[in-house]
Protein backbone atom coordinates (compact mmCIF):
# COMPACT_ATOMS: atom_id res chain seq x y z
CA UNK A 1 9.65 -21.93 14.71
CA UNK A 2 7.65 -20.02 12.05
CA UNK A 3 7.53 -21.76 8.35
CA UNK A 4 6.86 -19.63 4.98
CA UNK A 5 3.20 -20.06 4.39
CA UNK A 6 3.02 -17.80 1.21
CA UNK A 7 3.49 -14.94 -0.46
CA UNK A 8 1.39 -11.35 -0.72
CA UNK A 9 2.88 -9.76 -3.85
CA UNK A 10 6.06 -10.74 -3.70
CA UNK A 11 6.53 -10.11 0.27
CA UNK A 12 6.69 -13.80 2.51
CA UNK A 13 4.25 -14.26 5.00
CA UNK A 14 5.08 -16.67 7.67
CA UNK A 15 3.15 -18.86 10.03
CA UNK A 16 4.11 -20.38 13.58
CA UNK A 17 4.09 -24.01 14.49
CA UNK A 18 0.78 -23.33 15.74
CA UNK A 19 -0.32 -23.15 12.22
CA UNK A 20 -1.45 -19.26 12.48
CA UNK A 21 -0.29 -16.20 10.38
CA UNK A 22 3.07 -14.81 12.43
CA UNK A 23 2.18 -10.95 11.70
CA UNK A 24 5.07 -9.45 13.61
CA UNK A 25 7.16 -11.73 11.05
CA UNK A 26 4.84 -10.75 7.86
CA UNK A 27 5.28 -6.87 8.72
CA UNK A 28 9.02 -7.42 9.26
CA UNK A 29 8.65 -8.50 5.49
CA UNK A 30 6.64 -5.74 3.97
CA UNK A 31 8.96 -2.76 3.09
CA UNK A 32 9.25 0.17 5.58
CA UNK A 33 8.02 3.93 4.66
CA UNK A 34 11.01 5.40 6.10
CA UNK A 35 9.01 8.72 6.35
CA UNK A 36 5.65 7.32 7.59
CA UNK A 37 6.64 9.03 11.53
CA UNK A 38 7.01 11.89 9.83
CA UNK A 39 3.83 12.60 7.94
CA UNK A 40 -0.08 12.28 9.30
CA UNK A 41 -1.40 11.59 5.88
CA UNK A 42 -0.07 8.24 6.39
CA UNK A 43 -2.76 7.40 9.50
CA UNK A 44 -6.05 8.49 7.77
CA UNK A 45 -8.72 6.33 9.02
CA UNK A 46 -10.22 6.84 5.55
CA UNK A 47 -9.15 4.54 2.51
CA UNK A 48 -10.15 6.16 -1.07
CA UNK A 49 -11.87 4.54 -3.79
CA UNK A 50 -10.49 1.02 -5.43
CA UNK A 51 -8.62 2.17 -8.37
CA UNK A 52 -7.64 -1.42 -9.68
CA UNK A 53 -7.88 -4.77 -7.68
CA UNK A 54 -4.31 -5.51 -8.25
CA UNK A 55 -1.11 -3.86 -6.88
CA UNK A 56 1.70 -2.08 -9.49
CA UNK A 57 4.78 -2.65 -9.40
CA UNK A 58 7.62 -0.31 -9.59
CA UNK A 59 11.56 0.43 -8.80
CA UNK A 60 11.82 2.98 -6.33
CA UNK A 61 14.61 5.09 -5.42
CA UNK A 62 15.85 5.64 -1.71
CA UNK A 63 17.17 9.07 -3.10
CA UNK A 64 13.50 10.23 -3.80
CA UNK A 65 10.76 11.02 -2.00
CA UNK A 66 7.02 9.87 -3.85
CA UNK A 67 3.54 10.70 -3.02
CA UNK A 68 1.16 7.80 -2.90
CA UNK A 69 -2.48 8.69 -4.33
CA UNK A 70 -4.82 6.95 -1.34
CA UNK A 71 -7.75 9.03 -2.89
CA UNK A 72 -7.66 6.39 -5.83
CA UNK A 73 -8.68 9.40 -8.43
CA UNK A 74 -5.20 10.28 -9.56
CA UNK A 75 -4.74 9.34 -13.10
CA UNK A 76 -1.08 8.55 -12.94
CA UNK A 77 -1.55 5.80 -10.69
CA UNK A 78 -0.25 4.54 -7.99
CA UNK A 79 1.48 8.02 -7.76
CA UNK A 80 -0.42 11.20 -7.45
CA UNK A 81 -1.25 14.34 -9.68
CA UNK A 82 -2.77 16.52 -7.21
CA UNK A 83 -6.73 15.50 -8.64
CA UNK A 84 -7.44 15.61 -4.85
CA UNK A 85 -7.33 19.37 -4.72
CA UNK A 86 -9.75 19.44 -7.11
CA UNK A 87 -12.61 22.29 -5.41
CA UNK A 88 -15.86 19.84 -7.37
CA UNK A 89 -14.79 16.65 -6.20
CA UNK A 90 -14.82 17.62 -2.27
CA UNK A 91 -11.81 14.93 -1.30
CA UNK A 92 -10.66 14.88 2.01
CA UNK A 93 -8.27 12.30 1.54
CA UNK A 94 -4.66 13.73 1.20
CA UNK A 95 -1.35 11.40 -0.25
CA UNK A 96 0.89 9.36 1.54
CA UNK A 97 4.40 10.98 1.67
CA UNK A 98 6.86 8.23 1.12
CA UNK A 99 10.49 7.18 0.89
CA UNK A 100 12.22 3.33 0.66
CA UNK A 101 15.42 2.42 1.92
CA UNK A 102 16.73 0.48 -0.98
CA UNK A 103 16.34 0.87 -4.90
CA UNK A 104 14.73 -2.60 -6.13
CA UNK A 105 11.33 -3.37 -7.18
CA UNK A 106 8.44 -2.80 -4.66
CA UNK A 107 4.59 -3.80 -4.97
CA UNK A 108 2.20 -0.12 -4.14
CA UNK A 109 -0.94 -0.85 -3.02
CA UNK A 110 -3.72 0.23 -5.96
CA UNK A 111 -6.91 -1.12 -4.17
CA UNK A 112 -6.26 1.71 -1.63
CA UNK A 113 -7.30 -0.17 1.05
CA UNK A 114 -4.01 -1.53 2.45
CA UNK A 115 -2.94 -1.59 5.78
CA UNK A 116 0.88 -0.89 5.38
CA UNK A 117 0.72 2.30 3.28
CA UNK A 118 1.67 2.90 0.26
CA UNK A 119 2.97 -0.53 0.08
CA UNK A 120 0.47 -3.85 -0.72
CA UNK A 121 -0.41 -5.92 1.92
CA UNK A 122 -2.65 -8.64 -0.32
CA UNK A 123 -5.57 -6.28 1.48
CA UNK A 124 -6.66 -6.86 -2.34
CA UNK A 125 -7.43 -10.47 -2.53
CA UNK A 126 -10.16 -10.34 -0.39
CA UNK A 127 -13.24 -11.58 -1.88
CA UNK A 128 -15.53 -7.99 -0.94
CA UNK A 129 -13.27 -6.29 -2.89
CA UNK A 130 -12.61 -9.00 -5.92
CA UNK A 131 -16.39 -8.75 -5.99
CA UNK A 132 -16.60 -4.99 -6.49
CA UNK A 133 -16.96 -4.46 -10.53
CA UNK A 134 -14.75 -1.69 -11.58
């Protein structure tokens, strides 16, 4: 039977009764981009550049669709502006199209260098990016 070890902005991770992280359990958790079959952008091997080391929070609306800046140069973060298609700054990385299936408060990712796109996995707690200076 899995146990709640903690919590990665705001979303429970569990572990097992062997003592080890349950992941199917922890990604049942996270919240679901209900477009993410839909669009490529969302499986870029590429993550952009750390805009902050800490996720944002925000109330999303099912009844919207939102484009999450993974090129980290966007200055109306976590969302995009379209800086990527900028011709001088030679980006290749192109936004996560994204929709939730409820309207409450979810944690986006601002570290870009999540694993469950747009939404934070605690990817930013980990002490090579802490260590970055921003």
């Amino acid at each position: 039977m899995a146990q709640l070890l903690h919590r990665i902005s705001g979303y429970l991770v569990y572990s097992s009764s062997s003592g080890k992280k349950d992941k199917n359990q922890a990604e049942s958790a996270l919240p679901k981009n209900l477009l993410e079959d839909f669009h490529s952008a969302s499986s870029q091997p590429e993550n952009g550049y750390i805009y902050d080391k800490k996720p944002f929070k925000m109330v999303l609306d099912p009844e919207k669709h939102y484009n999450w800046c993974l090129c980290g140069q966007s200055k109306s973060q976590p969302l995009c502006d379209g800086t990527h298609k900028a011709m001088g700054l030679k980006i290749k990385l192109r936004p996560v199209r994204f929709k939730v299936a409820e309207k409450k408060e979810y944690w986006l990712c601002n570290c870009k260098q999540t694993t469950h796109r747009p939404f934070c996995d605690g990817t930013h707690k980990r002490e090579d990016i802490q260590a970055l200076k921003r």
